[in-house]
Protein backbone atom coordinates (compact mmCIF):
# COMPACT_ATOMS: atom_id res chain seq x y z
CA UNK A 1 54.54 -52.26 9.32
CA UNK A 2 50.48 -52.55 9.35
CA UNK A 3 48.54 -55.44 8.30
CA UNK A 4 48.95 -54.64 4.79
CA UNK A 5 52.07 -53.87 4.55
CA UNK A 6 52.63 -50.49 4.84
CA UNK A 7 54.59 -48.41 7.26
CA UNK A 8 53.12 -47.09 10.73
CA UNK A 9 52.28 -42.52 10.38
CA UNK A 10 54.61 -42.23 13.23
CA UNK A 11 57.51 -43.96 12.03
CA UNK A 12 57.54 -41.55 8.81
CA UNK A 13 57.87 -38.64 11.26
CA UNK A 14 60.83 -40.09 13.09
CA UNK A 15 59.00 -41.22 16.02
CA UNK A 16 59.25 -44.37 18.00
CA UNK A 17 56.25 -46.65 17.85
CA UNK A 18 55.34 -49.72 20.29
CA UNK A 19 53.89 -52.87 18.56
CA UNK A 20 50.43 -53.25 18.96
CA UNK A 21 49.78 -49.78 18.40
CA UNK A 22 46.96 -49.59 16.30
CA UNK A 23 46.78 -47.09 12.96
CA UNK A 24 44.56 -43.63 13.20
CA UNK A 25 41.87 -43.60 11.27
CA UNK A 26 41.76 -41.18 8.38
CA UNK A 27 38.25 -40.19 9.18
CA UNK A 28 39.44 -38.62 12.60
CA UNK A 29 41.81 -36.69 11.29
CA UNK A 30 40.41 -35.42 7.97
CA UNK A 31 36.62 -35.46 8.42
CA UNK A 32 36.27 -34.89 11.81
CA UNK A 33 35.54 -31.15 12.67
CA UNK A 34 36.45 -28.79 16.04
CA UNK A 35 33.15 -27.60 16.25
CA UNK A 36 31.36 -31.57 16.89
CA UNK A 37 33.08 -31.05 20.36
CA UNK A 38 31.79 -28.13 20.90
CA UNK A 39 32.97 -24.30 19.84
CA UNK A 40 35.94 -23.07 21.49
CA UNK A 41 34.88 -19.45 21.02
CA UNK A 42 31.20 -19.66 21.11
CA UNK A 43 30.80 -15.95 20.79
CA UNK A 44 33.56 -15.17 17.88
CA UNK A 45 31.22 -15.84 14.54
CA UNK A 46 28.79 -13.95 15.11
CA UNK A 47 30.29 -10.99 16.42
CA UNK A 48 32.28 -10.51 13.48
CA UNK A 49 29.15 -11.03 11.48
CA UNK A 50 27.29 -8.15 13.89
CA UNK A 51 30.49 -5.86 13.50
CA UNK A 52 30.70 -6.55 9.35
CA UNK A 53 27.03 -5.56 9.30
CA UNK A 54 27.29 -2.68 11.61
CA UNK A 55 30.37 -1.49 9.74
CA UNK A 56 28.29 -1.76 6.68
CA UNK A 57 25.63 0.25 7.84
CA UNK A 58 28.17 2.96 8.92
CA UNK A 59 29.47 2.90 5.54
CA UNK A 60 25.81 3.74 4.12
CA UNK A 61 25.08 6.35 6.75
CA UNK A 62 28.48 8.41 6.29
CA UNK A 63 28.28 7.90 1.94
CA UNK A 64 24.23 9.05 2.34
CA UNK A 65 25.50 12.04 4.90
CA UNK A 66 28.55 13.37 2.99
CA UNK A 67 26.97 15.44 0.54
CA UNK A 68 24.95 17.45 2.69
CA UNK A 69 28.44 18.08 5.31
CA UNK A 70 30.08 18.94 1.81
CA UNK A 71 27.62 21.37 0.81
CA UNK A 72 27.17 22.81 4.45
CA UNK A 73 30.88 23.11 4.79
CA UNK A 74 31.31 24.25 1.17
CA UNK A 75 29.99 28.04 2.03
CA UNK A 76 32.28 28.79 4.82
CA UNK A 77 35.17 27.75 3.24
CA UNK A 78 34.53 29.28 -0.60
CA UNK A 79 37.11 31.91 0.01
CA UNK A 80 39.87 30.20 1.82
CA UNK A 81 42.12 33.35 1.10
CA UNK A 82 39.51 35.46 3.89
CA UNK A 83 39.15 34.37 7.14
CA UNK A 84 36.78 31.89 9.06
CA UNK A 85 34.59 34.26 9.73
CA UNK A 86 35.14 36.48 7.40
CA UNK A 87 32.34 34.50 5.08
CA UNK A 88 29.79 35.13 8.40
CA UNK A 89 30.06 38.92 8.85
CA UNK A 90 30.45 39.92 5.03
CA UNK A 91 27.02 38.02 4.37
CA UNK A 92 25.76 39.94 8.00
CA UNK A 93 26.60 42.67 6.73
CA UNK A 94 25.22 42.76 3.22
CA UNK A 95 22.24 41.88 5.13
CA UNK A 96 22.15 44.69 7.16
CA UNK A 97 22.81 46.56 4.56
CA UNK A 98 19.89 45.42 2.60
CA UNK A 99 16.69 45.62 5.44
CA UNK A 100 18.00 49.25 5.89
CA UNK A 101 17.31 49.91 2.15
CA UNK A 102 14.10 48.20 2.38
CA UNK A 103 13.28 50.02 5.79
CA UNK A 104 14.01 53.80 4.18
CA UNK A 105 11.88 52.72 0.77
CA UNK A 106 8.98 52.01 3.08
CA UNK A 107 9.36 55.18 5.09
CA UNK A 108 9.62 57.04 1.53
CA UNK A 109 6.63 55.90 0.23
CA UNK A 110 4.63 56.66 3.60
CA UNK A 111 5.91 59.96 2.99
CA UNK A 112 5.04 60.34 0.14
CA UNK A 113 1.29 59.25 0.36
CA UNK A 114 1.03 61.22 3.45
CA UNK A 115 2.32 64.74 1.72
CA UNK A 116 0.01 63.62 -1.32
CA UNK A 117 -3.17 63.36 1.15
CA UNK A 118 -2.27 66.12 3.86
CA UNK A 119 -1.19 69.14 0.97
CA UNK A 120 -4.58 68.17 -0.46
CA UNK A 121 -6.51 69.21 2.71
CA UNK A 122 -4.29 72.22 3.11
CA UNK A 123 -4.72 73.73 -0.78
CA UNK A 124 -8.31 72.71 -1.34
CA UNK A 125 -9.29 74.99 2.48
CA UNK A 126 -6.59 77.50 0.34
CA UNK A 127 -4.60 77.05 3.79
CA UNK A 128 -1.55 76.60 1.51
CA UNK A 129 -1.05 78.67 -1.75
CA UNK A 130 1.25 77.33 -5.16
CA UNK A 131 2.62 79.25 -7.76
CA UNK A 132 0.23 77.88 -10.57
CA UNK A 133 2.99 77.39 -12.80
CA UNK A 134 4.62 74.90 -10.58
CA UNK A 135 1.20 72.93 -9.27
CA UNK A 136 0.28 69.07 -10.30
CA UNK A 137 -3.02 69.41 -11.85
CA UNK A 138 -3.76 65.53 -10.13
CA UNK A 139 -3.27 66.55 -6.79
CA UNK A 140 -3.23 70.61 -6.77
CA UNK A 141 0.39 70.25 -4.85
CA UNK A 142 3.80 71.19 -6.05
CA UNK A 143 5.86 68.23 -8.03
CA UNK A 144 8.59 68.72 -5.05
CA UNK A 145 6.51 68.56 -2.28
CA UNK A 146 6.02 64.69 -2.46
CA UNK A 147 10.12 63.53 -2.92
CA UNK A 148 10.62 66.06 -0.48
CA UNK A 149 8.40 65.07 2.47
CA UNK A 150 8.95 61.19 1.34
CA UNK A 151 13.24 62.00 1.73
CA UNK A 152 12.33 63.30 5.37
CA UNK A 153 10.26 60.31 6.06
CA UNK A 154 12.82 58.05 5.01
CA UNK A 155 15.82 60.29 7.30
CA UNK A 156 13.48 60.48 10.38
CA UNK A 157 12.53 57.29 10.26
CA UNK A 158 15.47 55.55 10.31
CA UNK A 159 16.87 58.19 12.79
CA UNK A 160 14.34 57.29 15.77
CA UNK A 161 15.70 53.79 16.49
CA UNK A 162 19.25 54.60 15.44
CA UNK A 163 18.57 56.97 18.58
CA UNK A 164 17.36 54.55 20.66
CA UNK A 165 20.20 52.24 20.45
CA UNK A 166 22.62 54.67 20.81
CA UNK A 167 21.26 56.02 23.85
CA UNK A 168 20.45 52.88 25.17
CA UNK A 169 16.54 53.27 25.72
CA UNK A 170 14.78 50.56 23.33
CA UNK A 171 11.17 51.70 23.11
CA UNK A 172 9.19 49.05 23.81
CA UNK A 173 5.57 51.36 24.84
CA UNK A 174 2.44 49.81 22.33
CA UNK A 175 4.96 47.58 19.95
CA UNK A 176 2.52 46.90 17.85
CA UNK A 177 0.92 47.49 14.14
CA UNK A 178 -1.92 48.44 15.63
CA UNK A 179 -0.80 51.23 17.93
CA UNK A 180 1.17 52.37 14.94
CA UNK A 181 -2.26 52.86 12.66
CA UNK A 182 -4.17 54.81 14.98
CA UNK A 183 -1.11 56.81 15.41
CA UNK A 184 -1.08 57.13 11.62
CA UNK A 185 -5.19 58.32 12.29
CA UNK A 186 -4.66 60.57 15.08
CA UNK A 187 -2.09 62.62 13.10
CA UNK A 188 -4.89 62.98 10.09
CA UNK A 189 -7.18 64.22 12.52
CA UNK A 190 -4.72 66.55 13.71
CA UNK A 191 -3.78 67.94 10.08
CA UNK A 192 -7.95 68.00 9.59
CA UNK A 193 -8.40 70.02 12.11
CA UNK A 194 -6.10 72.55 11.48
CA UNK A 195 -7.94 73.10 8.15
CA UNK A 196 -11.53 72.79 9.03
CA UNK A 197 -12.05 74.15 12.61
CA UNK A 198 -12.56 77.69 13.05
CA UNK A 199 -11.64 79.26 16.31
CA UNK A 200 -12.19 83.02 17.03
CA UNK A 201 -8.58 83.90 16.60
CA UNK A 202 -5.19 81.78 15.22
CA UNK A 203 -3.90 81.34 18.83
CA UNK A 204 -6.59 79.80 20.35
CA UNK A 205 -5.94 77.05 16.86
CA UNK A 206 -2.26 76.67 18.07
CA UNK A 207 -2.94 76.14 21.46
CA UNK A 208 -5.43 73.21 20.95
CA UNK A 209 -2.92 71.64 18.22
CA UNK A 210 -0.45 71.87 20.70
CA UNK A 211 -2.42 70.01 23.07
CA UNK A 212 -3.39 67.67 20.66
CA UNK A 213 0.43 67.08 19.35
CA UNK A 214 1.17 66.17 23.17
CA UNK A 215 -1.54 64.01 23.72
CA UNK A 216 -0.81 62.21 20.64
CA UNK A 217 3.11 61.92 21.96
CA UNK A 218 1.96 60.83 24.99
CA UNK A 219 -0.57 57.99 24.48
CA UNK A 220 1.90 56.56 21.40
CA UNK A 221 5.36 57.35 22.52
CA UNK A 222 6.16 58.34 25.82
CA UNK A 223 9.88 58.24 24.83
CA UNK A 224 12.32 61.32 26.19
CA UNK A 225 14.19 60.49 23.18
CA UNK A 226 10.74 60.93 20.81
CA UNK A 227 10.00 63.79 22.43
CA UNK A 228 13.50 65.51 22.33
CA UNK A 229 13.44 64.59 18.39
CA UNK A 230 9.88 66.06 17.84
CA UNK A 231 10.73 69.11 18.93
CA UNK A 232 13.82 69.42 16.74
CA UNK A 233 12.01 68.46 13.91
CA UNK A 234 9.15 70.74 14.40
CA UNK A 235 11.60 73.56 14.96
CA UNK A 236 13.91 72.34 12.07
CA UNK A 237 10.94 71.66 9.87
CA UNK A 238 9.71 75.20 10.64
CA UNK A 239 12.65 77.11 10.03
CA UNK A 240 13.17 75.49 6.45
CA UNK A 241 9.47 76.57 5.64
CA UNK A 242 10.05 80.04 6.69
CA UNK A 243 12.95 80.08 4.30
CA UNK A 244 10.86 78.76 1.46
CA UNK A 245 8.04 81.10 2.10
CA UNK A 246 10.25 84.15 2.50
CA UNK A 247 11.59 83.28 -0.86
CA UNK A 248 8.43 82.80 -2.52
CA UNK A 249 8.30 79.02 -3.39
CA UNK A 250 4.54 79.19 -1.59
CA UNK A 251 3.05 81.23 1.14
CA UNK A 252 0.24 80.69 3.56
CA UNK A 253 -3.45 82.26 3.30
CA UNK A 254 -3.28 84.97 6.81
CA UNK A 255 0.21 84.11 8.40
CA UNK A 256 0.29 85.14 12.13
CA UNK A 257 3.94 83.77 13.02
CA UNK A 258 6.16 85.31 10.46
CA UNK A 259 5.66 84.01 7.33
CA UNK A 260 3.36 80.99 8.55
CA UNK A 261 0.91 79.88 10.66
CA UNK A 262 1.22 79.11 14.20
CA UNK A 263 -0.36 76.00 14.72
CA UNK A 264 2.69 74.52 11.65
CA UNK A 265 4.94 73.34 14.30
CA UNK A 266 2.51 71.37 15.85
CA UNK A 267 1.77 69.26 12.67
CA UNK A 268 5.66 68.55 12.43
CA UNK A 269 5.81 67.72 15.82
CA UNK A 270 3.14 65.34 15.46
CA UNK A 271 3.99 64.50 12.10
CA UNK A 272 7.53 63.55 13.51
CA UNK A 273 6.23 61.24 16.08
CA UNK A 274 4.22 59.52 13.90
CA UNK A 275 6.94 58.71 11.44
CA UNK A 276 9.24 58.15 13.96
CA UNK A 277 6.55 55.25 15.53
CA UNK A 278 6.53 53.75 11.93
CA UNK A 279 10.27 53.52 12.03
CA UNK A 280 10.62 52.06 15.31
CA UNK A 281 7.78 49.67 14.04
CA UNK A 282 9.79 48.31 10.92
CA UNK A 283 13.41 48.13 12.73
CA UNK A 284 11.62 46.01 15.79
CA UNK A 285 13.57 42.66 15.73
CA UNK A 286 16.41 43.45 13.42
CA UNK A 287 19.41 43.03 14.84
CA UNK A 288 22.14 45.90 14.90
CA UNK A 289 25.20 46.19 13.04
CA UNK A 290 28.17 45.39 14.48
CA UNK A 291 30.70 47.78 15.31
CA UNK A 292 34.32 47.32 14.52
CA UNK A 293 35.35 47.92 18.12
C-alpha cells in the first residue's frame, strides 16, 4: 500500500515488492516516447517514405506507358490464330507487292511518253508510214503504238534488276537521277538522228547508230547483264516489227533489211538500255522479296 492508500503496480501483477520502493510515475510510462532517447533505427522512416514515393512514381510511369506497349503489342498479336511472324511477312509482303505496282506504272507511263515523242519524229520525216484509218489525228501515231511500247517499258523495266539479283551482279555504275536523264537525252539524240541525218547510203546510218547505241551502253551501263539484255531486246523487238510490217499493220519509207530499216535495232538496243537504267533507278534501295526457301 502507497501513501494514499492504494495498492503498489507490482503487487497487482503477482510480483514481490520491497518496502520503500517508491511508485512509477505515470508520466514515464505513458507520455514518455522511444524516440527522446534517441531512434533505434535512425534510417527506417524515411526509407519507407523514399520507397512509398518511388513506388508511387513507378506506378505513374507504368499507368502513363501502358497504352502505348498495348497499342505496339496490339498489331502483332491481332490474329492470334497465324503465327508470330506471320503478321511481319504478310504486311512485307503486301508491301512488296505494292512498290512493284508503283515501279511498272512509272515505267508505263515513260513508255508511253517516249513512243508518243519518238513515233512523232519518225512519221512527221515519213520514216514510219500508218494506215490512215488507224492514225491519232493528235499525235499522227497509231492508238496501239502507245499501250504497246508503255507494256514493254513496264516488262523491261522491271526485268533489268530482277536480273541483277538473280545473277548476283547489283549495278551500282552512275546510281544516280542524274546519270539516268542524260541517258534518257542521249537516246533522243539517237532516235533524232536516225531521222534527220542523211548519209550517202543506209549502211553507213546503221553503222554510226551502232556506234552510238554502244557508246551510250558503255558510258551508262557497263553491265554484261545490260548488255546481254539489249541485244535480246533489239533482236526480239526486231523480229516482232518484221512480223507487223510483213502483215501490213505499217511499213517503213525505203526498207534495206527486209521489211525495215537497218539502223531499227540499234534504237531498241539503246532504247532497252535506257529503260532498263530507269528501272534499275526506281528498284535502288528496295529490298527483295523473300523466298520461301
Amino acid at each position: 500500500m502507497n501513501a494514499v492508500g492504494l495498492p503498489h503496480p507490482l503487487l497487482l501483477l503477482g510480483k514481490p515488492v520491497a518496502l520503500g520502493t517508491p511508485m512509477p510515475r505515470l508520466d514515464d510510462h505513458c507520455w514518455s516516447c522511444p524516440c527522446a532517447h534517441g531512434p533505434r533505427h535512425p534510417g527506417r522512416p524515411r526509407a519507407s517514405a523514399g520507397g512509398l514515393a518511388a513506388k508511387v512514381g513507378e506506378m505513374i510511369t507504368s499507368s502513363v506507358s501502358r497504352p502505348s506497349l498495348l497499342v505496339a503489342r496490339a498489331a502483332p498479336d491481332s490474329d492470334p490464330a497465324q503465327g508470330p511472324g506471320s503478321a511481319g511477312a504478310g504486311g512485307g509482303g503486301a508491301s512488296w507487292h505494292h512498290r512493284l505496282v508503283q515501279r511498272g506504272l512509272v515505267l508505263f507511263s515513260v513508255g508511253v511518253v517516249l513512243a508518243l515523242v519518238l513515233n512523232l519524229l519518225q512519221v512527221q520525216r515519213n520514216v514510219t508510214l500508218f494506215p490512215e484509218e488507224v492514225t491519232a489525228t493528235a499525235f499522227s501515231s497509231a492508238w496501239w503504238v502507245p499501250p504497246c511500247c508503255g507494256t514493254a517499258a513496264a516488262v523491261v523495266g522491271l526485268l533489268y534488276p530482277c536480273i541483277d539479283s538473280h545473277l548476283g551482279e547489283p549495278h551500282k555504275f552512275k546510281r544516280e537521277w542524274a546519270s539516268v536523264m542524260r541517258c534518257v537525252a542521249v537516246f533522243v539524240g539517237i532516235n533524232h538522228a536516225s531521222a534527220k541525218l542523211d548519209f550517202a547510203n543506209n549502211v553507213q546510218l546503221s553503222l554510226t547508230l551502232a556506234a552510238l547505241s554502244l557508246g551510250l551502253w558503255w558510258t551508262f551501263d557497263r553491265s554484261r547483264s545490260g548488255l546481254g539484255l539489249g541485244i535480246t531486246i533489239a533482236f526480239l523487238a526486231t523480229l516482232i516489227t518484221q512480223l507487223l510490217v510483213y502483215n501490213g499493220v505499217y511499213q517503213y519509207t525505203s526498207p534495206d533489211f527486209l521489211y525495215i530499216r537497218s539502223w531499227l535495232p540499234c534504237i531498241f538496243f539503246s532504247g532497252g538500255v535506257t529503260v532498263g537504267n530507269i528501272g534499275r533507278q526506281l528498284a535502288m534501295g528496295v529490298p527483295e522479296k523473300p523466298h520461301s526457301d
